[in-house]
Protein backbone atom coordinates (compact mmCIF):
# COMPACT_ATOMS: atom_id res chain seq x y z
CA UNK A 1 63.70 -42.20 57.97
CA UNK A 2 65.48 -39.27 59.49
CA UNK A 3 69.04 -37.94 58.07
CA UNK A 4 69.06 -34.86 60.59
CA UNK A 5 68.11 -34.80 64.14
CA UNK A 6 68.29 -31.60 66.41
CA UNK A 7 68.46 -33.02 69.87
CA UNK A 8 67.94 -30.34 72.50
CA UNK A 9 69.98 -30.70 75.54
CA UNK A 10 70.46 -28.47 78.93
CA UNK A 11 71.89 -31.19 81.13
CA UNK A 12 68.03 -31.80 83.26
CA UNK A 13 66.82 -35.20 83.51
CA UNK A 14 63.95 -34.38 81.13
CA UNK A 15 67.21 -33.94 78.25
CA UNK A 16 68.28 -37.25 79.42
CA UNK A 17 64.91 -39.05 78.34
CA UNK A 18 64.89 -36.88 75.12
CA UNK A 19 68.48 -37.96 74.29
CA UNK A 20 66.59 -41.68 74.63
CA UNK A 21 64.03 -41.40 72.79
CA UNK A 22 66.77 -39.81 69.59
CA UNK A 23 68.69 -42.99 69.68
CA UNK A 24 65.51 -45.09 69.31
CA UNK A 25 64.20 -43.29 66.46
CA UNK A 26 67.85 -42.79 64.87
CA UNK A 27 69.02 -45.16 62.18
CA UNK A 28 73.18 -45.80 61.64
CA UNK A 29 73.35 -42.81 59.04
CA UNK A 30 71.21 -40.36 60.93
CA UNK A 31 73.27 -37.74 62.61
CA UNK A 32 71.90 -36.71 65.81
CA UNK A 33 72.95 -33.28 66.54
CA UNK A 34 73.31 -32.16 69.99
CA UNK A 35 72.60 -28.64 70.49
CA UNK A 36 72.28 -26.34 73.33
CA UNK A 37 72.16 -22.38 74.11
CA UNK A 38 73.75 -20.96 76.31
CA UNK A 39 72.42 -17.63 77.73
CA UNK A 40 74.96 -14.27 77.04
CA UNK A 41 73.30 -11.69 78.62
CA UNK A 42 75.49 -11.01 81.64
CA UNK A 43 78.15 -11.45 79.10
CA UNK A 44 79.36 -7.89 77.51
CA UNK A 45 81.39 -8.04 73.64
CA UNK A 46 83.86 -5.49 75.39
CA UNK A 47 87.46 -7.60 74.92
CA UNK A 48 87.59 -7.23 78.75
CA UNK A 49 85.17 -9.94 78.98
CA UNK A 50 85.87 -11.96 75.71
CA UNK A 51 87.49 -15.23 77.75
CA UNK A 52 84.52 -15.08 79.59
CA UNK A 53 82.54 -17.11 76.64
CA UNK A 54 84.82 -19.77 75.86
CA UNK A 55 85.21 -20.21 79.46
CA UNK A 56 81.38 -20.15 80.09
CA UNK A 57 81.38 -23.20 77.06
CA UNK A 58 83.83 -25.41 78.44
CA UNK A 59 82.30 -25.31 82.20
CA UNK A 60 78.74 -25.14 80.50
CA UNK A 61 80.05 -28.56 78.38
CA UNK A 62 81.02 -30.28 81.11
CA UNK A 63 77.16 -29.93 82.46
CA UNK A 64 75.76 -31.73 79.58
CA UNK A 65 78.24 -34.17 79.79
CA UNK A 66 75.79 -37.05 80.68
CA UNK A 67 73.77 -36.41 77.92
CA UNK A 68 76.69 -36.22 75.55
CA UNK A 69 78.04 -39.46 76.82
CA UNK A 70 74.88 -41.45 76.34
CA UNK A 71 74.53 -40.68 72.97
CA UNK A 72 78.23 -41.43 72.14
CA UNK A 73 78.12 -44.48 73.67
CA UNK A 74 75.08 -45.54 71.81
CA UNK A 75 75.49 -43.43 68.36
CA UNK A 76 78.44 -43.23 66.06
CA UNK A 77 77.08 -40.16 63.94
CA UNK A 78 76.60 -37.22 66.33
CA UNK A 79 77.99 -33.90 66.77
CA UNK A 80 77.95 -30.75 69.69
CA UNK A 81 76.43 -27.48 68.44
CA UNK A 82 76.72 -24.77 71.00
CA UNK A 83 74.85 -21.85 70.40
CA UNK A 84 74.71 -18.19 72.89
CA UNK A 85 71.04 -16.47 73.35
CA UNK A 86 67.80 -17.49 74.10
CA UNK A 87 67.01 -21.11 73.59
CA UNK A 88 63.77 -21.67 72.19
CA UNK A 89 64.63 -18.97 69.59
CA UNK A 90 68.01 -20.27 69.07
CA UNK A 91 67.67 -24.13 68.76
CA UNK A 92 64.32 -22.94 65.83
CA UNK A 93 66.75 -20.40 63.63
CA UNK A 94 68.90 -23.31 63.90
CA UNK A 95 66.60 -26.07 62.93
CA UNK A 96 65.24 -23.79 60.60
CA UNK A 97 68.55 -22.92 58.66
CA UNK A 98 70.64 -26.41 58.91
CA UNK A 99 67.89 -28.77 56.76
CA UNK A 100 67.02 -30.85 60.66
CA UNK A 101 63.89 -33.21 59.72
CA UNK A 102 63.68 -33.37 63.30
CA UNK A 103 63.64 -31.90 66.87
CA UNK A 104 63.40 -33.46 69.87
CA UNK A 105 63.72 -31.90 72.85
CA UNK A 106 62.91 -32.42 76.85
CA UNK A 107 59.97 -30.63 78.21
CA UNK A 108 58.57 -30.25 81.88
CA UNK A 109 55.11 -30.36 81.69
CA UNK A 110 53.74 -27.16 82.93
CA UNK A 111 50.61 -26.44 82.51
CA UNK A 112 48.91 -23.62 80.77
CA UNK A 113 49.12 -20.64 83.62
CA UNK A 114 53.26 -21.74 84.40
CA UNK A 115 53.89 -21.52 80.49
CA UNK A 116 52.31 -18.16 80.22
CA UNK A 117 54.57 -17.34 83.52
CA UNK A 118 57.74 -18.93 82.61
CA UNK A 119 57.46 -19.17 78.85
CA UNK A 120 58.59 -22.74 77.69
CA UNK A 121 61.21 -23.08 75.20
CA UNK A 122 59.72 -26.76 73.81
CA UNK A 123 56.58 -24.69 73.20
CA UNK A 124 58.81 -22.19 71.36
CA UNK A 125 60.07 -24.49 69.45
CA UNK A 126 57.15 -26.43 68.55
CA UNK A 127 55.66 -23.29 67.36
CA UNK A 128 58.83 -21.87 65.23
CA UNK A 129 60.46 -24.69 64.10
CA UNK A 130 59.57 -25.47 60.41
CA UNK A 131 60.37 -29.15 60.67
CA UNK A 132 58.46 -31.84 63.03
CA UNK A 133 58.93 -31.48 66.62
CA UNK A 134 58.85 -34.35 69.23
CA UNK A 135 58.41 -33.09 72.89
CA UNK A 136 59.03 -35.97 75.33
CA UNK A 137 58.04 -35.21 78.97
């Protein structure tokens, strides 16, 4: 049913169950795409601090590495999408631009005075994303 799937990870437990629920709705061709942002803004462009992003991915990697691992074991048709800025903006633009029938990503639950605190970036995405969203708590 689904050829593209946008799975949200940030390395939490809640990205764990999401990364679950992708591999039950996923069929052998569907390629389940792994995405998650990374947040630059302590990072400067200057070239003094230009190792200082790949070396923020590889470390930052290695934290989703559970997720990453699941679906590998249990998925043949996957790939890692890394993207820098915020991440309910990010992982939409990207949903929106790369033809994803699907997004599923973790959420926490807050409820309605915490989101307007914290912001939520499943909310976010729910909201921005032009394709269906599945928000597993």
């Amino acid at each position: 049913m689904y050829k593209h799937i946008l799975l949200a990870i940030d390395g939490s437990e809640n990205s764990l169950r999401a990364a679950k629920d992708a591999i039950g709705i996923a069929t052998e061709e569907t390629l389940i795409e792994l995405i998650s942002s990374i947040s630059t803004e302590a990072i400067s462009n200057e070239p003094l601090h230009m190792g200082t992003l790949a070396q923020t991915d590889e470390q930052y990697i290695q934290k989703l590495s559970r997720e990453i691992d699941y679906v590998k074991s249990n998925h043949t048709h996957l790939k890692l999408t890394i993207v820098h800025g915020p991440a309910g903006r990010m992982i939409s633009n990207y949903a929106n631009y790369h033809n994803v029938d699907l997004v599923v990503i973790g959420c926490r639950g807050l409820n309605s005075m915490q989101e307007m605190v914290f912001g939520s970036v499943s909310t976010y995405v729910s909201k921005n994303a032009n394709c269906s969203t599945l928000l597993v708590k």
